[in-house]
Protein backbone atom coordinates (compact mmCIF):
# COMPACT_ATOMS: atom_id res chain seq x y z
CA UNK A 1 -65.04 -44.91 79.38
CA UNK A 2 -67.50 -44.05 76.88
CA UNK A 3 -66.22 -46.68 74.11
CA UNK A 4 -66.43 -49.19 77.27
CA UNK A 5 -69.90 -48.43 78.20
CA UNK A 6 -70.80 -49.07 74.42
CA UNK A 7 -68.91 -51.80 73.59
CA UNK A 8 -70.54 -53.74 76.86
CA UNK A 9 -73.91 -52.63 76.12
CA UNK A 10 -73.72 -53.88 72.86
CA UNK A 11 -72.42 -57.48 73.47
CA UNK A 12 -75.12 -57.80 76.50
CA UNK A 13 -77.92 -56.69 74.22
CA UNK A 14 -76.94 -58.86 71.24
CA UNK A 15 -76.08 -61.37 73.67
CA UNK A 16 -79.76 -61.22 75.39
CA UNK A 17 -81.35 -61.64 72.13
CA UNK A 18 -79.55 -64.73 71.00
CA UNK A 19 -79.85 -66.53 74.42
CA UNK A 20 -83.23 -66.04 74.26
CA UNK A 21 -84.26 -67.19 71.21
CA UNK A 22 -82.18 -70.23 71.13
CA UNK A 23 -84.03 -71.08 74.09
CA UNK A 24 -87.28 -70.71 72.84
CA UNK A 25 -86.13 -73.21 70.15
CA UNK A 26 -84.13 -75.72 72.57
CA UNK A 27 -86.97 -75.59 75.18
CA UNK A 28 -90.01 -75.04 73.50
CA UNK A 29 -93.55 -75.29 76.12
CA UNK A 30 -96.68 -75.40 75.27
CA UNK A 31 -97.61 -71.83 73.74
CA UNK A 32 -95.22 -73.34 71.01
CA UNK A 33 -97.92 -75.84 69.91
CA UNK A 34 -101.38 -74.39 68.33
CA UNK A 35 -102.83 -73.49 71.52
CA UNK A 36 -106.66 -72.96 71.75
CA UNK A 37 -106.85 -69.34 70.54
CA UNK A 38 -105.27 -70.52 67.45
CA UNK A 39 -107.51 -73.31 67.33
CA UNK A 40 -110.26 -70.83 67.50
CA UNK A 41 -109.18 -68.04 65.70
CA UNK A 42 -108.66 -70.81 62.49
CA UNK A 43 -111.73 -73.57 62.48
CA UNK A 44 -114.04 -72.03 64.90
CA UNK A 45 -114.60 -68.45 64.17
CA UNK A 46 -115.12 -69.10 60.56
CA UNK A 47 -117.85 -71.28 61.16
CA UNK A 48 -119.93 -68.59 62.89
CA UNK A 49 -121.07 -66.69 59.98
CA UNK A 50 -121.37 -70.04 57.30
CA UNK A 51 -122.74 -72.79 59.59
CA UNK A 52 -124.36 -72.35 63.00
CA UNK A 53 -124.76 -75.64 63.75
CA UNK A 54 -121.14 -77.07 63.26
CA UNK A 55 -119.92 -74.36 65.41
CA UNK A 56 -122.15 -75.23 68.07
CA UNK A 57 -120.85 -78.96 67.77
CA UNK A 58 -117.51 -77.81 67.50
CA UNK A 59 -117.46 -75.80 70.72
CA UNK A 60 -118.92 -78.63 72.57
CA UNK A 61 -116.07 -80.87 71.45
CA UNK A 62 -113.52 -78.69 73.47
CA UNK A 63 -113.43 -76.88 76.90
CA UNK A 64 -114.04 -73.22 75.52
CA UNK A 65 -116.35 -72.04 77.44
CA UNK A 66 -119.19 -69.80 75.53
CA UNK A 67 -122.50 -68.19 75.32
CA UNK A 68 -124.98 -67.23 72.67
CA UNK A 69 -126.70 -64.00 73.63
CA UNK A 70 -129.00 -61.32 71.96
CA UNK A 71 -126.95 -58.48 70.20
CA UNK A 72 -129.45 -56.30 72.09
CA UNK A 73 -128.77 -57.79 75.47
CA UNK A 74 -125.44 -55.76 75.94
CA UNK A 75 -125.30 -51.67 75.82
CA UNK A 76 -122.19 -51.81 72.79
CA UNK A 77 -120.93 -48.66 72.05
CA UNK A 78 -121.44 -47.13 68.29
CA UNK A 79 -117.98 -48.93 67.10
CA UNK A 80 -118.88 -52.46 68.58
CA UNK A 81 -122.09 -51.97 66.76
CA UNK A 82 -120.78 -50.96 63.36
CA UNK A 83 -117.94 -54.08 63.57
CA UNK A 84 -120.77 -56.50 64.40
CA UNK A 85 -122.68 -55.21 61.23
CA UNK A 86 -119.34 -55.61 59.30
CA UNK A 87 -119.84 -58.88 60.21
CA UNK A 88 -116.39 -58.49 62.21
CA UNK A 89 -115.58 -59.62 65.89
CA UNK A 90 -114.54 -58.10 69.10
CA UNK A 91 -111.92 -58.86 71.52
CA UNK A 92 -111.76 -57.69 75.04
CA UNK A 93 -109.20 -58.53 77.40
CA UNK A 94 -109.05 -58.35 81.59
CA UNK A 95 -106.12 -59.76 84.30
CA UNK A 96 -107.34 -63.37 83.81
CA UNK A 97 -108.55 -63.94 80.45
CA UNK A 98 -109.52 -63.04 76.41
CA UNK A 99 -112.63 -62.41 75.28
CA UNK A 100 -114.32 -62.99 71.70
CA UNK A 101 -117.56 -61.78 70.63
CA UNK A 102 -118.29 -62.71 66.93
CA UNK A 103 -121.80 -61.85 65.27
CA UNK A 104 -124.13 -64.96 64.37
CA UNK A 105 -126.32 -63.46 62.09
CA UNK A 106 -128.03 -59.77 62.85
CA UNK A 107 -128.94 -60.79 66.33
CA UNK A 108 -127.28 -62.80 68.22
CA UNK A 109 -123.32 -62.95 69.10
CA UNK A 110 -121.22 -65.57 70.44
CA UNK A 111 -119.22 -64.89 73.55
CA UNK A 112 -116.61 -67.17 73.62
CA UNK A 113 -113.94 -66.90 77.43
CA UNK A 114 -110.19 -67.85 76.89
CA UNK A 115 -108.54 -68.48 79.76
CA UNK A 116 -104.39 -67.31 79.85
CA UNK A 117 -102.54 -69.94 79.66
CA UNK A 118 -99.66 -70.26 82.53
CA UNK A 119 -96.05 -71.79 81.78
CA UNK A 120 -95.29 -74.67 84.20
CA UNK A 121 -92.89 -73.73 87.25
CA UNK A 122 -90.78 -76.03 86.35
CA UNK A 123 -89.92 -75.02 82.97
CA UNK A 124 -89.35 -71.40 83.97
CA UNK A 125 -86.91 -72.63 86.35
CA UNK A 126 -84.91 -74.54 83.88
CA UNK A 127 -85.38 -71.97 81.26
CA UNK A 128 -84.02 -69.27 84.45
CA UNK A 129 -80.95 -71.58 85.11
CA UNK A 130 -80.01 -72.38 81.79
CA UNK A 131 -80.65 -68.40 80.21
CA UNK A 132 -78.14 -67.66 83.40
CA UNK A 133 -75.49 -70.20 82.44
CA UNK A 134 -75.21 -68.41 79.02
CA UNK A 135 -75.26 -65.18 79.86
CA UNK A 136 -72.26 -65.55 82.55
CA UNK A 137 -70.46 -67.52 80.02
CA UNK A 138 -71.20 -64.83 77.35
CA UNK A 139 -70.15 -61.97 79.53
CA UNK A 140 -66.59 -64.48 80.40
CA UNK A 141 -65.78 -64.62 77.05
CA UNK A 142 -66.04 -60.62 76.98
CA UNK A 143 -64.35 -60.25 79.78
CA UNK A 144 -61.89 -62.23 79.22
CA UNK A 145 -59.54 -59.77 77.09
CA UNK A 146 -60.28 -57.18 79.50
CA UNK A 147 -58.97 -59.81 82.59
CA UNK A 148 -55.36 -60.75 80.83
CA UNK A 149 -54.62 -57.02 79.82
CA UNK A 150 -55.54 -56.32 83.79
CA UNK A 151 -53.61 -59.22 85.09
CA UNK A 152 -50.10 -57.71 82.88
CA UNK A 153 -50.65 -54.30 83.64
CA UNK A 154 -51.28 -55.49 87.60
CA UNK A 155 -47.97 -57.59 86.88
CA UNK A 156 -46.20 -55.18 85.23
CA UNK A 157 -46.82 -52.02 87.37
CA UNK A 158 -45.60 -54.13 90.67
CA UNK A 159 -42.17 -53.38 89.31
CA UNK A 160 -42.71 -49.85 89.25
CA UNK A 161 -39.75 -47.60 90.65
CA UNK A 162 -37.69 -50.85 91.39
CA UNK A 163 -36.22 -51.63 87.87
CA UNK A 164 -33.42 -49.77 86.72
CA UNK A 165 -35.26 -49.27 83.04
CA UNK A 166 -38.59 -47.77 82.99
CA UNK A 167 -41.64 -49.30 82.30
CA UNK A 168 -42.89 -50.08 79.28
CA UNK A 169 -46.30 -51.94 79.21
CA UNK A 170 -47.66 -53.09 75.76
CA UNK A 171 -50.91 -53.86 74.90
CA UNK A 172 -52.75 -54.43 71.44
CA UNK A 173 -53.60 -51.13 69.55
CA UNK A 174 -57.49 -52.48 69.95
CA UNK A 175 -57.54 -53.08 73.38
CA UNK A 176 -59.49 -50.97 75.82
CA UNK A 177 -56.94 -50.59 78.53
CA UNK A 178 -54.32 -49.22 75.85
CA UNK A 179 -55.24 -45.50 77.47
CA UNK A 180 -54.75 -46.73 80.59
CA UNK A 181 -51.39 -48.47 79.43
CA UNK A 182 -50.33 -44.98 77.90
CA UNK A 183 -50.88 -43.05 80.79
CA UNK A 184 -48.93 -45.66 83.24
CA UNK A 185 -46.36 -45.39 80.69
CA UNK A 186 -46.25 -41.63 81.42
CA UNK A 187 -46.27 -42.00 84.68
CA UNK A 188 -43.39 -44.42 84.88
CA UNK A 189 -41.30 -42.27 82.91
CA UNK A 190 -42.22 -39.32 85.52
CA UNK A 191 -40.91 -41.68 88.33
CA UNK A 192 -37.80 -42.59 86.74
CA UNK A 193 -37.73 -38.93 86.26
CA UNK A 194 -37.85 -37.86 89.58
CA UNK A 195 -35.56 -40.54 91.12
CA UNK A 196 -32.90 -39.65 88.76
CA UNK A 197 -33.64 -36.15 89.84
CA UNK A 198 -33.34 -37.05 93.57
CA UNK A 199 -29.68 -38.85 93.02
CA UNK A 200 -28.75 -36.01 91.42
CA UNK A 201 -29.87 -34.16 94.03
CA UNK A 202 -28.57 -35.59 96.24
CA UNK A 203 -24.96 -35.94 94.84
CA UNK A 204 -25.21 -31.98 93.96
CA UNK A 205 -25.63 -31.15 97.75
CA UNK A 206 -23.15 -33.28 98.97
CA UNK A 207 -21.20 -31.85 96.27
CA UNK A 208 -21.84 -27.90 96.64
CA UNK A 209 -21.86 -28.49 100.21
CA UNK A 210 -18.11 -29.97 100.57
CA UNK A 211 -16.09 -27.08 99.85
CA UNK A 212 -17.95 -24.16 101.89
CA UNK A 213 -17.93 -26.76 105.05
CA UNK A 214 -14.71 -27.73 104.42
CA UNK A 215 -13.43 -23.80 104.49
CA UNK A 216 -15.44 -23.51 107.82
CA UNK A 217 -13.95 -26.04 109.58
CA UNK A 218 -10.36 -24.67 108.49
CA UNK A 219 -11.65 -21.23 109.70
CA UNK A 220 -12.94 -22.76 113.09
CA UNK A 221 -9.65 -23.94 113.86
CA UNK A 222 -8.07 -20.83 113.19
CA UNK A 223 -10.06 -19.40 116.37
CA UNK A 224 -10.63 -16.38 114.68
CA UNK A 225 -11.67 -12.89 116.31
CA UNK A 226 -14.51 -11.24 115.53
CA UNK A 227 -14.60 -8.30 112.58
CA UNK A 228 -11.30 -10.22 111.70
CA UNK A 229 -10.90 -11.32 107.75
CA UNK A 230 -11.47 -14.61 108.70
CA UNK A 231 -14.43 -14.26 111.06
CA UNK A 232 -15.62 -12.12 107.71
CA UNK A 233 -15.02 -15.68 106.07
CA UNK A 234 -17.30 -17.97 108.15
CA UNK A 235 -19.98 -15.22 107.75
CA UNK A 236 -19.23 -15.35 104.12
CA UNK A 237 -19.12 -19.34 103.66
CA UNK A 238 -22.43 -19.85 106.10
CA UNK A 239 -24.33 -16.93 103.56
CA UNK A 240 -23.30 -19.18 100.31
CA UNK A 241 -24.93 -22.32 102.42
CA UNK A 242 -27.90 -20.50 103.36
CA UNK A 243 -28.13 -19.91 99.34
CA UNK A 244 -27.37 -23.37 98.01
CA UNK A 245 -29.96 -24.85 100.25
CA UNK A 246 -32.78 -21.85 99.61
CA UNK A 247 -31.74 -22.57 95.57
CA UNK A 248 -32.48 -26.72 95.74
CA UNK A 249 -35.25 -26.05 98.05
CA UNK A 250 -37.09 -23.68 95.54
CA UNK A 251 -36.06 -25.88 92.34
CA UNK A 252 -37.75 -29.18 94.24
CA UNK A 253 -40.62 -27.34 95.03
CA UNK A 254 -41.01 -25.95 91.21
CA UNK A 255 -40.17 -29.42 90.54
CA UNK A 256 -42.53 -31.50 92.10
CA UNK A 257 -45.93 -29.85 91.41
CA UNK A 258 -47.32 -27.22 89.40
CA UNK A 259 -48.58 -24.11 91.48
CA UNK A 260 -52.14 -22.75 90.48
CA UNK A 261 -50.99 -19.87 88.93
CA UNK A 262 -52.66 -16.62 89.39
CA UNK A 263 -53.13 -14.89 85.78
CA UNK A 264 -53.02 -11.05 85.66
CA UNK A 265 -51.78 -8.25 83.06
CA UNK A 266 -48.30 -7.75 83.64
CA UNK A 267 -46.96 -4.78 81.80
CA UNK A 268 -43.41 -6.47 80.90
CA UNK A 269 -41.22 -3.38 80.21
CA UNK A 270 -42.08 -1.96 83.96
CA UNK A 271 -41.35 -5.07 85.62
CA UNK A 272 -37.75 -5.36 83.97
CA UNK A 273 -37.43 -1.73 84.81
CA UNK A 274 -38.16 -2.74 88.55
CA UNK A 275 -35.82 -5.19 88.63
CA UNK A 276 -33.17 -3.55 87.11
CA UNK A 277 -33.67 -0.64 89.85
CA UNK A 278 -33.44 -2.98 92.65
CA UNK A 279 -30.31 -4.85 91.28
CA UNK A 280 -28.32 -1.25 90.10
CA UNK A 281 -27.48 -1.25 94.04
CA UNK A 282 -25.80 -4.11 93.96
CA UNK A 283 -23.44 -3.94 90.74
CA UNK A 284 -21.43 -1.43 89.24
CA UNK A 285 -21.74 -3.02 85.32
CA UNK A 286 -24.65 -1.22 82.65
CA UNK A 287 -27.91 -2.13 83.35
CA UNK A 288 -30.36 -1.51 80.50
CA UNK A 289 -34.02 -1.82 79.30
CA UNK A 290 -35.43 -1.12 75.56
CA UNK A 291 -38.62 -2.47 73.78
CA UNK A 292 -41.91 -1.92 74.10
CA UNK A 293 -44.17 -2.09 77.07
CA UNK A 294 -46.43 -5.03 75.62
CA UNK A 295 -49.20 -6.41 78.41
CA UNK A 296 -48.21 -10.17 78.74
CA UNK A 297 -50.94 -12.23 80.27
CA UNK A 298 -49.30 -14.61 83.60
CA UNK A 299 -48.55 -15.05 87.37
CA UNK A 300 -46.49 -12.05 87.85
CA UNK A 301 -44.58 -13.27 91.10
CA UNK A 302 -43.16 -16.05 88.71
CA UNK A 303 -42.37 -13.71 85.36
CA UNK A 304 -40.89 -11.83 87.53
CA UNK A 305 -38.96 -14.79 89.38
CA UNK A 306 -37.63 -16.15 85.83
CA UNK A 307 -36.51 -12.70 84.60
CA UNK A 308 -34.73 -12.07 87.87
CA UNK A 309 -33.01 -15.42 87.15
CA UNK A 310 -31.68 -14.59 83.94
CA UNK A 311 -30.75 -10.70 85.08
CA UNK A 312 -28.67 -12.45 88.01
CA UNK A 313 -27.08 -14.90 85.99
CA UNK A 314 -25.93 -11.95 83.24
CA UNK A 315 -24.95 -9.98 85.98
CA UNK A 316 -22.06 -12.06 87.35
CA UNK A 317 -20.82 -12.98 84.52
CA UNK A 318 -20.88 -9.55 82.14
CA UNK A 319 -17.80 -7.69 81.83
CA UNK A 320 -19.77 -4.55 81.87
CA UNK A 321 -23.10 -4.43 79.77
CA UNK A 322 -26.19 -6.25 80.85
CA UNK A 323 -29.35 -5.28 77.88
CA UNK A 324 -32.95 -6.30 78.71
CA UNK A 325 -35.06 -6.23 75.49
CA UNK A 326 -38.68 -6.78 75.12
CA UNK A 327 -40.20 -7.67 71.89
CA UNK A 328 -44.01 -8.21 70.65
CA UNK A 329 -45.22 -10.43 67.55
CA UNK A 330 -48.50 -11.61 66.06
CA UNK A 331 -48.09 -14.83 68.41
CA UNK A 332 -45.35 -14.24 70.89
CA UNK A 333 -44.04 -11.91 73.40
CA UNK A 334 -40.08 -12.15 73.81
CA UNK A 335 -38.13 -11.08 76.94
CA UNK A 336 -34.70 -11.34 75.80
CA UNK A 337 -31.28 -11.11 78.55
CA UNK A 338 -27.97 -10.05 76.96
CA UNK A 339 -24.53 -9.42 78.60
CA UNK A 340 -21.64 -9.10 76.99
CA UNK A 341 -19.61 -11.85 78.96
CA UNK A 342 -17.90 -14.99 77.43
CA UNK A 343 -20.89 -16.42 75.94
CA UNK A 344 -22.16 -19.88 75.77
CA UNK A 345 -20.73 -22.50 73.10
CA UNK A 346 -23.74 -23.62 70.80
CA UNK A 347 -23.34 -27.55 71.80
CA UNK A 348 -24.25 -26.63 74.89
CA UNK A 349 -27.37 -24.49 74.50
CA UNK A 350 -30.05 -27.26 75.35
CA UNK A 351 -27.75 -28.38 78.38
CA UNK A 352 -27.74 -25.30 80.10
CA UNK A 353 -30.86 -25.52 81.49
CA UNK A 354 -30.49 -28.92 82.67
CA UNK A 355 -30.39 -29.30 86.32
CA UNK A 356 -27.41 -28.98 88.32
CA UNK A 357 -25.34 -28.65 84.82
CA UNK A 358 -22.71 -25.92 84.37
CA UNK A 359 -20.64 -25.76 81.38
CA UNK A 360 -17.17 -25.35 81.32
CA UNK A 361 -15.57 -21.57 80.58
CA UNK A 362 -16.43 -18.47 82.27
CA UNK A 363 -19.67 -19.44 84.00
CA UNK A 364 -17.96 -21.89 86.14
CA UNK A 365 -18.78 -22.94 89.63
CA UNK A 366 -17.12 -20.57 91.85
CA UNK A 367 -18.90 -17.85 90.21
CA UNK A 368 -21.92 -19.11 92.37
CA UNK A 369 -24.87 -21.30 92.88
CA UNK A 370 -25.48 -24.65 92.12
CA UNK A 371 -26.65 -24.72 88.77
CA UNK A 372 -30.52 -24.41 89.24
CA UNK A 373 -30.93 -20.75 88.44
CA UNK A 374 -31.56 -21.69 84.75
CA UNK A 375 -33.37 -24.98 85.32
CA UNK A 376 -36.25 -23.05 87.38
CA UNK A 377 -36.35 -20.64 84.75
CA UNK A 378 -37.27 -23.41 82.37
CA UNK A 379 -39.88 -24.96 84.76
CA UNK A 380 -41.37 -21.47 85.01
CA UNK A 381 -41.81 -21.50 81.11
CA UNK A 382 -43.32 -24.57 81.33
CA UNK A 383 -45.88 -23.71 83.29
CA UNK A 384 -46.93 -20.51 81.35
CA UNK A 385 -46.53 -22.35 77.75
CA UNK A 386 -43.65 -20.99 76.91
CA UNK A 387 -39.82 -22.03 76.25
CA UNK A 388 -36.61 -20.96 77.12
CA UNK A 389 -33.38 -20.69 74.61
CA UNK A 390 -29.97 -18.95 74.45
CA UNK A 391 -28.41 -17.60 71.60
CA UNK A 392 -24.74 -15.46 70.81
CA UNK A 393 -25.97 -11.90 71.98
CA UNK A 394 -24.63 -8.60 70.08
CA UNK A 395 -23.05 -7.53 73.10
CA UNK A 396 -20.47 -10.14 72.36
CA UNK A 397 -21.75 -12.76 75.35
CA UNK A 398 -24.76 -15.06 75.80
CA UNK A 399 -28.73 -13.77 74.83
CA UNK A 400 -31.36 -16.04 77.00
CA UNK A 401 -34.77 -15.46 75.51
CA UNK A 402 -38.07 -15.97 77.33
CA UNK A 403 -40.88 -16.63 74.45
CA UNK A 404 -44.22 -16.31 75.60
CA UNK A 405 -47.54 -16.93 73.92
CA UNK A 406 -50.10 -14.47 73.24
């Protein structure tokens, strides 16, 4: 905005300036000719002081109108007084006209009445129109630039969301709409983004949803009894549905906006050791916390939400040891999740936490969910600044680390 504001500022001012004096050159009026103050001012005046009578034929010759009067006729202040001794004249000026008073000798003055001369009405009107004409075609020729860059970008964004590529608008590095071009850029890469999130989606609930249905409508024709292993079964299948749809409604709402988080000291040690209370209930495998109790600065309901993630996913698929460790640095504070399970294969390490993704050994998909556990986690680190990895763990399994900065 600001190198806008400048840039048109500049070109109207420069522009103003040129218009103007080529038309004082093009149209020139009469205040371009020796008008009679110059006449005056350059064969008159002189005269006063070497030869009174020539000046008093002079002035009758034109229209000046003046008057010879006693220097002691008029109250003049001390300054008037010492120019007239000087031998220098005065020049007084009111709404309608100039006024000269030049010394003729050591008592008398000359008062001579110049009348401001007026420009004709219709020369300003001309001079109006035509200084009008040029500045609108000045400002066209600035604006011009700025009008084509408008009219592709206006062209080019019409297409957005419809084309199967994103878009790509170019512009000239010099250009001012090349931040605007930037940032549409970014945006059409968000909206590609989010439709390719939404098929796959969309194909991931049809997908999760298939089998648990499918198992339901077998049970339903079974007529089953209640308390029976099957009626145990529907129960079952409808809690796993009740899951997948909680998990893709909380990963499209982490998704689609980011939250105002609510920043507070969060003593990081104490909250694994929560968790890891709660969960013991629920599990029969090693649950453990070492470290240091560091104070990491976030919004504890979502810490909390992405370390809960992790201690979940270790916990189904551990053989028996699930380690929490918490680490501090100069810059970062580590929360690292270790079980001792199959592990995850190095090529797949940045795929992990795509969406939807599981990889193919031990943490398959009937071990449970639909694959966002690990994607929210990464949208949580987002938010706070941070990142999300995975790593071989000493336990024998998978480490995921949660790397926050100071």
């Amino acid at each position: 905005m600001t190198r806008l504001f400048v840039s048109f500022y500049l070109f109207v001012a420069i522009a103003l300036v040129l218009i103007s004096s080529t038309l004082e050159l093009v149209l020139p009026n009469e205040s371009h000719e020796k008008t009679k103050e110059a006449h005056i001012l350059e064969t008159i005046l002189p005269l006063v002081v070497s030869d009174r009578s020539l000046l008093i034929d002079k002035l009758r010759a034109t229209d000046v109108n003046y008057e010879i009067k006693s220097i002691d006729s008029v109250a003049w202040s001390d300054t008037e007084r010492r120019a007239f001794s000087d031998k220098r004249s005065i020049t007084l000026f009111d709404e309608e006209a100039k006024y000269i008073y030049a010394p003729i000798g050591n008592e008398e003055f000359i008062a001579l009445t110049l009348p401001y001369e007026k420009v004709s009405t219709p020369y300003l009107i001309v001079y109006l129109l035509v200084f009008l004409v040029l500045l609108g075609l000045a400002m066209a020729v600035w604006l011009l630039p700025l009008w084509r860059d408008l009219s592709h970008i206006t062209r080019e964004v019409s297409h957005l969301g419809q084309e199967t590529e994103q878009l790509s608008i170019s512009l000239k590095k010099r250009s001012i709409m090349q931040p605007i071009a930037n940032r549409l850029n970014l945006l059409s890469e968000r909206v590609h983004g989010l439709l390719r999130d939404q098929r796959e989606l969309t194909g991931a609930v049809a997908h999760e949803f298939r089998t648990p249905i499918a198992r339901l409508k077998f049970a339903l024709e079974m007529n089953p009894k209640p308390n029976s292993e099957a009626w145990n079964g529907i129960l079952a299948d409808i809690d796993e549905l009740e899951g997948l749809v909680q998990e893709m409604l909380d990963y499209t709402q982490y998704d689609a906006i980011t939250p105002e988080l609510s920043i507070s000291d969060i003593p990081t040690k104490e909250l694994c050791e929560n968790l890891i209370e709660r969960l013991s209930l629920t599990t029969d495998k090693s649950l453990t916390v070492i470290g240091e109790n560091v104070v990491l600065r976030g919004d504890g309901h979502f810490v909390e939400r992405a370390v809960s993630n992790l201690l979940t996913n270790a916990i189904r698929h551990a053989h028996s040891k699930v380690a929490i460790e918490v680490q501090s640095t100069p810059d970062t504070i580590t929360i690292s999740v270790s079980d001792d399970g199959d592990g995850v294969a190095p090529s797949l390490a940045e795929r992990i936490f795509e969406p939807f993704y599981r990889p193919d050994n031990s943490r398959v998909r009937y071990s449970g969910g639909a694959g966002l556990g690990l994607a929210i986690v990464q949208r949580i680190q987002y938010w706070h600044k941070g990142n999300a990895s995975v790593k071989p763990s000493a336990l024998g399994g998978a480490s995921f680390i949660l790397t926050y900065p100071k």
